[in-house]
N, C-alpha and C. Protein backbone atom coordinates (compact mmCIF):
# COMPACT_ATOMS: atom_id res chain seq x y z
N UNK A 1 0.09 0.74 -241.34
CA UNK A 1 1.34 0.60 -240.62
C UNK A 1 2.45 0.38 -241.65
N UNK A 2 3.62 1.16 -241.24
CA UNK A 2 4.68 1.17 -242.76
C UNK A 2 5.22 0.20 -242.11
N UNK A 3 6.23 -0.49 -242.79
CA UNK A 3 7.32 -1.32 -242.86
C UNK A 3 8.57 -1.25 -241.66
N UNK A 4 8.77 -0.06 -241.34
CA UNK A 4 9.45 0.23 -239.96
C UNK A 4 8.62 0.43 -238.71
N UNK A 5 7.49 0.19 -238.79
CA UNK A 5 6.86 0.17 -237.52
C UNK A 5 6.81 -1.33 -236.96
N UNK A 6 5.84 -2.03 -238.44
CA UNK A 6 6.31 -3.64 -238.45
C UNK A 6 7.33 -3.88 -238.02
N UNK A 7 8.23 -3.40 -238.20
CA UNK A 7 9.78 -4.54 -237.45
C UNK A 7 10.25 -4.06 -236.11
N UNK A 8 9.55 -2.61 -235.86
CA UNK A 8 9.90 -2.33 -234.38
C UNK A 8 9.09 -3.15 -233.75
N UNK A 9 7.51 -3.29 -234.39
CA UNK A 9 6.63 -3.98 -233.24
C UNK A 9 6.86 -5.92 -233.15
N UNK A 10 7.56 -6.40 -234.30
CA UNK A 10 8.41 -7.43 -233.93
C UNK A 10 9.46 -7.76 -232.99
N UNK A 11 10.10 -6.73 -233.55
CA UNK A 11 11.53 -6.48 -232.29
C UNK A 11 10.55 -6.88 -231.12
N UNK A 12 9.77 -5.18 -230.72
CA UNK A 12 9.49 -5.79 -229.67
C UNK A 12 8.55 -6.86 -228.55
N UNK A 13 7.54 -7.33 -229.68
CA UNK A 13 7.10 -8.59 -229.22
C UNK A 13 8.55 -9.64 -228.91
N UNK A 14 9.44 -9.72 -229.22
CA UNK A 14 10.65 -10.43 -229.08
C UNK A 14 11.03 -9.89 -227.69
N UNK A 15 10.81 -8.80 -227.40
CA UNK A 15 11.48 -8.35 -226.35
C UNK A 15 10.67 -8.45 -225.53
N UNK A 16 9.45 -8.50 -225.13
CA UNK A 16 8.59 -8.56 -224.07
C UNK A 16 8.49 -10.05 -223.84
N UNK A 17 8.06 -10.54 -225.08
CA UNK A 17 8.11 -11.97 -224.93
C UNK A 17 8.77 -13.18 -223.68
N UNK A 18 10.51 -11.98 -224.16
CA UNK A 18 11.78 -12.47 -223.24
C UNK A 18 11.48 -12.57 -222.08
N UNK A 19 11.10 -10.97 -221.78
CA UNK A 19 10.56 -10.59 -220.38
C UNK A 19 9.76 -12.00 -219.82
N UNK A 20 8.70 -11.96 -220.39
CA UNK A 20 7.87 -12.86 -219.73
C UNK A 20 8.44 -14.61 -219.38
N UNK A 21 9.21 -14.57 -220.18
CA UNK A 21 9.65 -15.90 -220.14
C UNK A 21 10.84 -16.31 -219.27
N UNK A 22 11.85 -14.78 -219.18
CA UNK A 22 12.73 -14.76 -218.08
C UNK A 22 12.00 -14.85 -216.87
N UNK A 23 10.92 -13.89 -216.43
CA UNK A 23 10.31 -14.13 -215.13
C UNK A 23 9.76 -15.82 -214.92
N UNK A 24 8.77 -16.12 -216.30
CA UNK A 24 8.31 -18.01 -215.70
C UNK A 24 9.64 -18.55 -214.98
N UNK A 25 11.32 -18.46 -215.80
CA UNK A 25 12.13 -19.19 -215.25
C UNK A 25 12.56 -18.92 -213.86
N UNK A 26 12.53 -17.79 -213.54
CA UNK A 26 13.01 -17.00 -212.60
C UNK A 26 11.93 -17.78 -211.16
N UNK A 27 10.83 -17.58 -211.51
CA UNK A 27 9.11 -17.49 -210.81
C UNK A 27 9.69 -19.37 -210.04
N UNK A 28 10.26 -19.64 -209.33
CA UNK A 28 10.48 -21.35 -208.70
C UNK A 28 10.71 -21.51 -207.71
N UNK A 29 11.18 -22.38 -207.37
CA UNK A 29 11.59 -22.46 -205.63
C UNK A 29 12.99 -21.44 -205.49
N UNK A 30 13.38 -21.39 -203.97
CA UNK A 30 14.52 -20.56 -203.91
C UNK A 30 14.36 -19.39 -204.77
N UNK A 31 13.38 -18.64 -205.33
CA UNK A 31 13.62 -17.60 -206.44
C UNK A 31 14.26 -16.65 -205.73
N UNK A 32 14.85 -16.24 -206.91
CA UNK A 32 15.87 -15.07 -207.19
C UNK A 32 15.16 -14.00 -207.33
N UNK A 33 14.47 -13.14 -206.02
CA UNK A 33 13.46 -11.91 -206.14
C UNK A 33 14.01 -10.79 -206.49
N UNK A 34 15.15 -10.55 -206.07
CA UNK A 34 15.80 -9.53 -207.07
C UNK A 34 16.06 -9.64 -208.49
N UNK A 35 16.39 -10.67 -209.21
CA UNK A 35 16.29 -10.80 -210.61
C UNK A 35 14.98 -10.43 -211.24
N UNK A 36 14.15 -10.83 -210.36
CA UNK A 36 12.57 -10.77 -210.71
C UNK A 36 12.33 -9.53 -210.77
N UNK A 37 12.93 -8.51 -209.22
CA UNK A 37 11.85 -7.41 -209.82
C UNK A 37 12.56 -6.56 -210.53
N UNK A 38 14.19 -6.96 -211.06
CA UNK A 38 14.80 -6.01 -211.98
C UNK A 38 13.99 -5.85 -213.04
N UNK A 39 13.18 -7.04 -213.37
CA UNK A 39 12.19 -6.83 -214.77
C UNK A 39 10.91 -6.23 -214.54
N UNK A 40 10.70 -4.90 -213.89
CA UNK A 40 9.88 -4.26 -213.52
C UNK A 40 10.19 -3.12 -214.03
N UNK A 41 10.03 -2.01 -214.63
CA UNK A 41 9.71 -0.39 -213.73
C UNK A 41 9.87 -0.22 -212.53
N UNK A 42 10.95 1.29 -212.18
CA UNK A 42 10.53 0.87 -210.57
C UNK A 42 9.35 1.75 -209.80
N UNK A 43 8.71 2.34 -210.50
CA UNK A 43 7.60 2.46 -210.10
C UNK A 43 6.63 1.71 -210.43
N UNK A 44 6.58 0.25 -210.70
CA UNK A 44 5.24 -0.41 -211.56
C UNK A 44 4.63 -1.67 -210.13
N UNK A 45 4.08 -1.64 -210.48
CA UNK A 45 3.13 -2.53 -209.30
C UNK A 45 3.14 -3.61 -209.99
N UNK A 46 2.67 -4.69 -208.76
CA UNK A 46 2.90 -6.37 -209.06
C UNK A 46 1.33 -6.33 -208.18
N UNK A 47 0.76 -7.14 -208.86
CA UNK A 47 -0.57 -7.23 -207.86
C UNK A 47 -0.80 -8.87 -207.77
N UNK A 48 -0.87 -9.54 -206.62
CA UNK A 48 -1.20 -10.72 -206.03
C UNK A 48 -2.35 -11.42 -205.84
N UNK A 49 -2.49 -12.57 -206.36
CA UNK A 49 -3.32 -13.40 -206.55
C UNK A 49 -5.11 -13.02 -205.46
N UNK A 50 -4.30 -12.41 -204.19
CA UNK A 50 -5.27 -12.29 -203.51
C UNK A 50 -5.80 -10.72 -203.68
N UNK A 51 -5.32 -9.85 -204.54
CA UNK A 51 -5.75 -8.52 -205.16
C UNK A 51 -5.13 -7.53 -204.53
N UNK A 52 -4.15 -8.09 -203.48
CA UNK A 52 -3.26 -7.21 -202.68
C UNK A 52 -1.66 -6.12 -203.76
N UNK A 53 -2.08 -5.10 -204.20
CA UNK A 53 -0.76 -4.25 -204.93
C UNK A 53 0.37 -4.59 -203.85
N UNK A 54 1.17 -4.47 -204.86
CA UNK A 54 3.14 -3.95 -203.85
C UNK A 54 3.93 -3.61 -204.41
N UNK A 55 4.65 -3.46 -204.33
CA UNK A 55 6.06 -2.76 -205.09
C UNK A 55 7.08 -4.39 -205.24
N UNK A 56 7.28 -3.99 -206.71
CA UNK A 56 7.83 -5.46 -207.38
C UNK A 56 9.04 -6.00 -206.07
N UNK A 57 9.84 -5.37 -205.84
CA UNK A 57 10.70 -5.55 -204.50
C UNK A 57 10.16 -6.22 -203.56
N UNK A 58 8.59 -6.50 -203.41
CA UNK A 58 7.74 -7.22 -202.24
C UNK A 58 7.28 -8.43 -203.11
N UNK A 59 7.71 -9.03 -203.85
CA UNK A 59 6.89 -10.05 -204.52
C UNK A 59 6.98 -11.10 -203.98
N UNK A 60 7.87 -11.35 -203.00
CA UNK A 60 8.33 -12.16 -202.73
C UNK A 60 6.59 -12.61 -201.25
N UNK A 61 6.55 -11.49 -201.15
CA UNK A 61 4.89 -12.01 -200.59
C UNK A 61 3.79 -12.60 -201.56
N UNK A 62 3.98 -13.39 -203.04
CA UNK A 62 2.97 -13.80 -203.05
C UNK A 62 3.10 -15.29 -202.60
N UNK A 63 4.38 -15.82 -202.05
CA UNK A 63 4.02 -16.77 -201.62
C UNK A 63 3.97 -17.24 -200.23
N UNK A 64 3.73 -15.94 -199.44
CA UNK A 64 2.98 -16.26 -198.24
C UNK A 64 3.50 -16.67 -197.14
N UNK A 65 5.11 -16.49 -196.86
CA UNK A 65 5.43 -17.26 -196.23
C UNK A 65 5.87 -18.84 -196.59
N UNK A 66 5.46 -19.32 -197.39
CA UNK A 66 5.18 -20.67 -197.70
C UNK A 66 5.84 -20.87 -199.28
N UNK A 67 6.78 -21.05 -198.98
CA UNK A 67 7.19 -21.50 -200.62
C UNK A 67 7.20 -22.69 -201.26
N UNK A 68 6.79 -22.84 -202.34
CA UNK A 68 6.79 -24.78 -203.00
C UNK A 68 7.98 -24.92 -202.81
N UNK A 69 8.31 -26.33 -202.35
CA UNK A 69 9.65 -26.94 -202.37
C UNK A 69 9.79 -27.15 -203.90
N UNK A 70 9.09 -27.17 -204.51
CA UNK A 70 9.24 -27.19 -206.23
C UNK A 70 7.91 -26.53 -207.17
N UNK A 71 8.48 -25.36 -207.58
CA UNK A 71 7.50 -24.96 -209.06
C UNK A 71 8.18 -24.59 -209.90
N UNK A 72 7.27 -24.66 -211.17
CA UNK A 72 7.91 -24.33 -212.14
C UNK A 72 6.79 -23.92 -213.25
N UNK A 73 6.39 -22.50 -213.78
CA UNK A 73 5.61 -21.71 -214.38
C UNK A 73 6.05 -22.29 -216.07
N UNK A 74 4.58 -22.47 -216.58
CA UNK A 74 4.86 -22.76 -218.04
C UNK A 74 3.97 -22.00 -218.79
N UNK A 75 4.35 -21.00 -220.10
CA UNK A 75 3.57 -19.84 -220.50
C UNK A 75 3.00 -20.56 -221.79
N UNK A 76 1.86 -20.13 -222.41
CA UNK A 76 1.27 -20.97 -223.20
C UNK A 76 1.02 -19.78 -224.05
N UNK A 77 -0.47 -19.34 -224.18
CA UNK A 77 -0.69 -18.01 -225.28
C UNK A 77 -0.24 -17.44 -224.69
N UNK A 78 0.74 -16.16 -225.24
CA UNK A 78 0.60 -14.73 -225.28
C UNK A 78 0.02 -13.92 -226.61
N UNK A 79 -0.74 -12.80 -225.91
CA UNK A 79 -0.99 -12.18 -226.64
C UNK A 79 -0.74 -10.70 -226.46
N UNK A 80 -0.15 -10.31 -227.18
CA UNK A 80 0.56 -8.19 -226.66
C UNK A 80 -0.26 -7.61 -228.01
N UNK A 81 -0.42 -6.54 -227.42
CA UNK A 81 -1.60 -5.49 -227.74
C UNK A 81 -0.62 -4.04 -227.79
N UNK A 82 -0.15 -3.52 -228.82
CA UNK A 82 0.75 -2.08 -228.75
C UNK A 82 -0.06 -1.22 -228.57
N UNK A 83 -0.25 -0.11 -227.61
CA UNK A 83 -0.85 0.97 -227.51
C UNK A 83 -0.56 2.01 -227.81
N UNK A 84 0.90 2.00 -227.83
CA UNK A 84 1.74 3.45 -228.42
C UNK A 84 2.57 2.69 -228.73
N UNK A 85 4.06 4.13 -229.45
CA UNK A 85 5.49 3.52 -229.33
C UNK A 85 5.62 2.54 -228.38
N UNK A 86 5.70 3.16 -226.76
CA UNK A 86 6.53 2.71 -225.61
C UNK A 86 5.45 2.09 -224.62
N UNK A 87 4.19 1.73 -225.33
CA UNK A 87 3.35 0.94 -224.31
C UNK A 87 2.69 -0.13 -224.98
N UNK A 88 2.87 -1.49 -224.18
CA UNK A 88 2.11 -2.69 -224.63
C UNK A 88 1.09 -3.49 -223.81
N UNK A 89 0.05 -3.92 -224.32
CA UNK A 89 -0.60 -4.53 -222.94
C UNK A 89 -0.41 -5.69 -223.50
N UNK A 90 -0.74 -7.25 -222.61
CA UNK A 90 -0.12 -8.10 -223.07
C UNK A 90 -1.10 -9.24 -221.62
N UNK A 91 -1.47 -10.49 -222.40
CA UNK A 91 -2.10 -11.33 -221.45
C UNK A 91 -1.26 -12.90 -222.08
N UNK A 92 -1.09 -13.47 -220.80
CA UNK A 92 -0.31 -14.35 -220.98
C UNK A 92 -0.61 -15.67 -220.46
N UNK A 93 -1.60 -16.33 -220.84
CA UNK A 93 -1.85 -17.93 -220.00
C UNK A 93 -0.70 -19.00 -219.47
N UNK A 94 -0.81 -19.23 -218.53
CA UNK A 94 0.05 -20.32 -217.57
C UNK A 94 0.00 -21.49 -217.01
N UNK A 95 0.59 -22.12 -216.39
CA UNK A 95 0.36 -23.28 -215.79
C UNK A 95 1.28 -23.16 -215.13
N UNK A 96 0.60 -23.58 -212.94
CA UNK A 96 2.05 -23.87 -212.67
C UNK A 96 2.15 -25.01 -212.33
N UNK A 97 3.69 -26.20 -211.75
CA UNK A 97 3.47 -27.19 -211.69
C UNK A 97 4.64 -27.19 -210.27
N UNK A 98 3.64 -27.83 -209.19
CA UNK A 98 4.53 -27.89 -208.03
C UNK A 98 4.47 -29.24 -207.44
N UNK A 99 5.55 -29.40 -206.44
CA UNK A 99 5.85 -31.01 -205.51
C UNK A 99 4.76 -31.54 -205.35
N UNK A 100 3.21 -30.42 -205.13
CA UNK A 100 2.01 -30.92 -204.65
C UNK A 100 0.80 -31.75 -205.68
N UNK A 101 1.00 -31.07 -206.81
CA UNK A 101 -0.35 -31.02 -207.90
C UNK A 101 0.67 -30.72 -209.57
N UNK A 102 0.08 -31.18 -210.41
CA UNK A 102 0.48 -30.85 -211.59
C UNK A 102 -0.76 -31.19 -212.81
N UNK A 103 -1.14 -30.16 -213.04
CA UNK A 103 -0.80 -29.00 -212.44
C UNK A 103 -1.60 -28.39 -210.94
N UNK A 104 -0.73 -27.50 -210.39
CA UNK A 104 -1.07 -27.09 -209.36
C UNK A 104 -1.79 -25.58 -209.32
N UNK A 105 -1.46 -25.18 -210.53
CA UNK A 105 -2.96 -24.02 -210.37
C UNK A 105 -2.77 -23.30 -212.02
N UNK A 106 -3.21 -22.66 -212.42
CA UNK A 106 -3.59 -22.18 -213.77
C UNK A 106 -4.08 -20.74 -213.70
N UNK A 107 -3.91 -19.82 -215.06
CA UNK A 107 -4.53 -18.35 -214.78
C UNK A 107 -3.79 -17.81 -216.04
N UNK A 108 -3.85 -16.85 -215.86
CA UNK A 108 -3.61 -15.21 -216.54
C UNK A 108 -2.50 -14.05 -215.59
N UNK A 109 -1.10 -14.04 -216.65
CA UNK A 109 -0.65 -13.13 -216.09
C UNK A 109 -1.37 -11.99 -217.02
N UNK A 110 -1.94 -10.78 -216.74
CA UNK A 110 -2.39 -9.41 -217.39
C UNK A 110 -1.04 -7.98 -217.18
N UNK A 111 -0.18 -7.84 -218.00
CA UNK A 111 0.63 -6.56 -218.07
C UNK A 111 0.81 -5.51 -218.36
N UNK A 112 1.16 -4.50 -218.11
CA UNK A 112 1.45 -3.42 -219.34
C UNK A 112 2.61 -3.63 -219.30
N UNK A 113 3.47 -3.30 -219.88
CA UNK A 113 5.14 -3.35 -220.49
C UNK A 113 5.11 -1.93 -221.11
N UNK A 114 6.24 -0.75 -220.33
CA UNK A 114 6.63 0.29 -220.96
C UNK A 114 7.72 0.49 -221.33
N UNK A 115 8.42 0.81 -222.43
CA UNK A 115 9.78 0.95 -223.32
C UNK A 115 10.42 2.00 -222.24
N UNK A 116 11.92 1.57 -221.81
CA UNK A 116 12.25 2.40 -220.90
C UNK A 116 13.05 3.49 -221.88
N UNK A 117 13.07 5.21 -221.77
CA UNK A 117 13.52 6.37 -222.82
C UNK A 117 14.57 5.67 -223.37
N UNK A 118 15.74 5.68 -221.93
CA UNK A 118 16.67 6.06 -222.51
C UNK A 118 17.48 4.71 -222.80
N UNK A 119 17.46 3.32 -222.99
CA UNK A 119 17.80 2.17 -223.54
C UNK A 119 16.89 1.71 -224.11
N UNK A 120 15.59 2.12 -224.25
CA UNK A 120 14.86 1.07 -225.21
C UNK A 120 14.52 -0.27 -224.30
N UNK A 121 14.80 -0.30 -223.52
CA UNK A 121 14.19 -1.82 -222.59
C UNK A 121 13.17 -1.72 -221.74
N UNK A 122 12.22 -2.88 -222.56
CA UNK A 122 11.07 -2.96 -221.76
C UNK A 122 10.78 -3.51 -220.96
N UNK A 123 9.92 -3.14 -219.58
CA UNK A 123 9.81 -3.52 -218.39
C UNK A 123 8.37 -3.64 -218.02
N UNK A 124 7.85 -4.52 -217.17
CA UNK A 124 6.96 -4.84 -216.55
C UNK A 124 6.55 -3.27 -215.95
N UNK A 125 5.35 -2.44 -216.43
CA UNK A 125 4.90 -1.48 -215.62
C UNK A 125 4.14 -1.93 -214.32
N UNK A 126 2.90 -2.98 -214.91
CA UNK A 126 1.70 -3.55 -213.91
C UNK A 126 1.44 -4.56 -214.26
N UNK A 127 1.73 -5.45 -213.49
CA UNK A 127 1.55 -7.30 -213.52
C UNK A 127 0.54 -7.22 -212.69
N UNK A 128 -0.49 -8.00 -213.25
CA UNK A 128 -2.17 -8.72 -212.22
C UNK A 128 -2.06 -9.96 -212.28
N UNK A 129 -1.87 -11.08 -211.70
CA UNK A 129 -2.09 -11.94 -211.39
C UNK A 129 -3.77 -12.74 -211.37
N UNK A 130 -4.55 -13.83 -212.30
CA UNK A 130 -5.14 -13.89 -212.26
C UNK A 130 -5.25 -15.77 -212.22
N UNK A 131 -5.58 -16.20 -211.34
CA UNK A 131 -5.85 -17.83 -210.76
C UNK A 131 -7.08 -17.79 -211.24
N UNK A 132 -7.50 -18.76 -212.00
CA UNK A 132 -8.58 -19.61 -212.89
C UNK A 132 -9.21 -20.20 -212.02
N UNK A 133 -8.00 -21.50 -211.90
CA UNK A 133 -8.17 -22.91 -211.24
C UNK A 133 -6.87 -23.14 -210.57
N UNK A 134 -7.50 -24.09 -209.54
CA UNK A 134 -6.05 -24.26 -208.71
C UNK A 134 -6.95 -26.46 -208.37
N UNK A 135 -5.60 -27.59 -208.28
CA UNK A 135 -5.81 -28.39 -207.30
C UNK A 135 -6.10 -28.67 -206.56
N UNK A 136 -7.30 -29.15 -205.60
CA UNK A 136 -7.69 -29.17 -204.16
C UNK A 136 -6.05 -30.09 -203.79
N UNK A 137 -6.09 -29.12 -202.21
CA UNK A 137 -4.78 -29.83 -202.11
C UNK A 137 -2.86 -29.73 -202.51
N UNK A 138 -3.04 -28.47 -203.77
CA UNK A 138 -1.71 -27.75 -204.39
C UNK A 138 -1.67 -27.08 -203.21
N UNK A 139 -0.03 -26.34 -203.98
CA UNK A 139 0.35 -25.09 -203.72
C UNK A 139 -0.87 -24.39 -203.03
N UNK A 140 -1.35 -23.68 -203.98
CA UNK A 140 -1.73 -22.44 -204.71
C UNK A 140 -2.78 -22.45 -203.49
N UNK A 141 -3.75 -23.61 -203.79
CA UNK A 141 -5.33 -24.08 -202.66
C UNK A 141 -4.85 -24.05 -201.52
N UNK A 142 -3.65 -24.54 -200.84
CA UNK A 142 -2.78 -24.56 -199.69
C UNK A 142 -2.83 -23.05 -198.55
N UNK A 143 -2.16 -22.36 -199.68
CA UNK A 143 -1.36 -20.95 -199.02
C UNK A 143 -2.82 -20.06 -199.79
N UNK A 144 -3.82 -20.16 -200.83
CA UNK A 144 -4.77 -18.88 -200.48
C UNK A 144 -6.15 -19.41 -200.54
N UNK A 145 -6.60 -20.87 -201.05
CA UNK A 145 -7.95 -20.88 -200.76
C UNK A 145 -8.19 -21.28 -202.78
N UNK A 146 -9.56 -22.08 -202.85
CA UNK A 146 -9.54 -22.31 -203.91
C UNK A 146 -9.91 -21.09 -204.19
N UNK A 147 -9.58 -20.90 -205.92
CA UNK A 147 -10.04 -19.44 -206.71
C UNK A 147 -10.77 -19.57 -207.37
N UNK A 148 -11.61 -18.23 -207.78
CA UNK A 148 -12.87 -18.20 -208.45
C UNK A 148 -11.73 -17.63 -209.55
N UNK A 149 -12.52 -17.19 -210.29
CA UNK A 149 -11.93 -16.52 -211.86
C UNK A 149 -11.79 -14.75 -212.33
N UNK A 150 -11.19 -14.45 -211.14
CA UNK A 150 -10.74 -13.12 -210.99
C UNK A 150 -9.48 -13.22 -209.88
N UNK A 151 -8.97 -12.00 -210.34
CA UNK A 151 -7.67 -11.64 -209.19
C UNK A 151 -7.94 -11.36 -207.80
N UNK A 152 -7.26 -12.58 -207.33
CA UNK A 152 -7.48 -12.60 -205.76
C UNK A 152 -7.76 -13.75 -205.74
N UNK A 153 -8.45 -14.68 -206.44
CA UNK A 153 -9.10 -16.01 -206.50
C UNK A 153 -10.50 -16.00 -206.02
């Protein structure tokens, strides 16, 4: 790898990074679902804890009806994987912490991130959602049931 590939694939670990970290802030009570799924592709899928796909514009169903009166997503490892120029895969460990449990459930966001042509900005292609562990009694155990260690719980 020459020397200008290195600093693109810095750049854009910087830039996905963002991504991910704009959505944890975004990801709370009252969220702002349109901010959220601007950081999508708009053809890229969001897939839900319970293994259900949607179109990032529907995300607002992963919480069921039922929203925490308080969360707040905290990202721990990431790790991004370049596959090409304009494609990254990328796994990202979490914690979330709500009114109920703290923490109130734990997992793996799993992504691809594709470089959009014509600005160079990268976007969420396919977000999976993956619940570890959740609180008897949280959020998370509340609105889908304790989880096993795959998507869907």
């Amino acid at each position: 790898m020459d020397s200008t590939t290195r600093e693109q694939q810095r750049n854009a670990r910087a830039d996905i990074t963002a991504v991910m970290h704009r959505y944890a802030s975004l990801a709370r009570e009252n969220a702002d679902w349109d901010a959220m799924a601007a950081l999508f592709a708009p053809d890229a899928l969001y897939r839900l804890p319970n293994g259900v796909a949607v179109d990032p514009k529907r995300m607002v169903e992963v919480v069921q009806g039922n929203e925490a009166k308080y969360i707040r997503h905290h990202i721990t490892t990431i790790d991004i994987t370049f596959v090409g120029e304009a494609e990254a895969h990328s796994e990202a460990f979490y914690l979330a912490v709500t009114d109920r449990a703290s923490p109130d459930h734990w997992g793996m966001w799993k992504d691809v991130f594709r470089r959009r042509e014509e600005d160079h900005v990268w976007l969420i292609q396919d977000r999976t959602i993956f619940v570890d562990g959740a609180a008897p009694g949280g959020w998370y155990a509340t609105v889908y049931g304790m989880p096993g260690a795959t998507a869907g719980g």
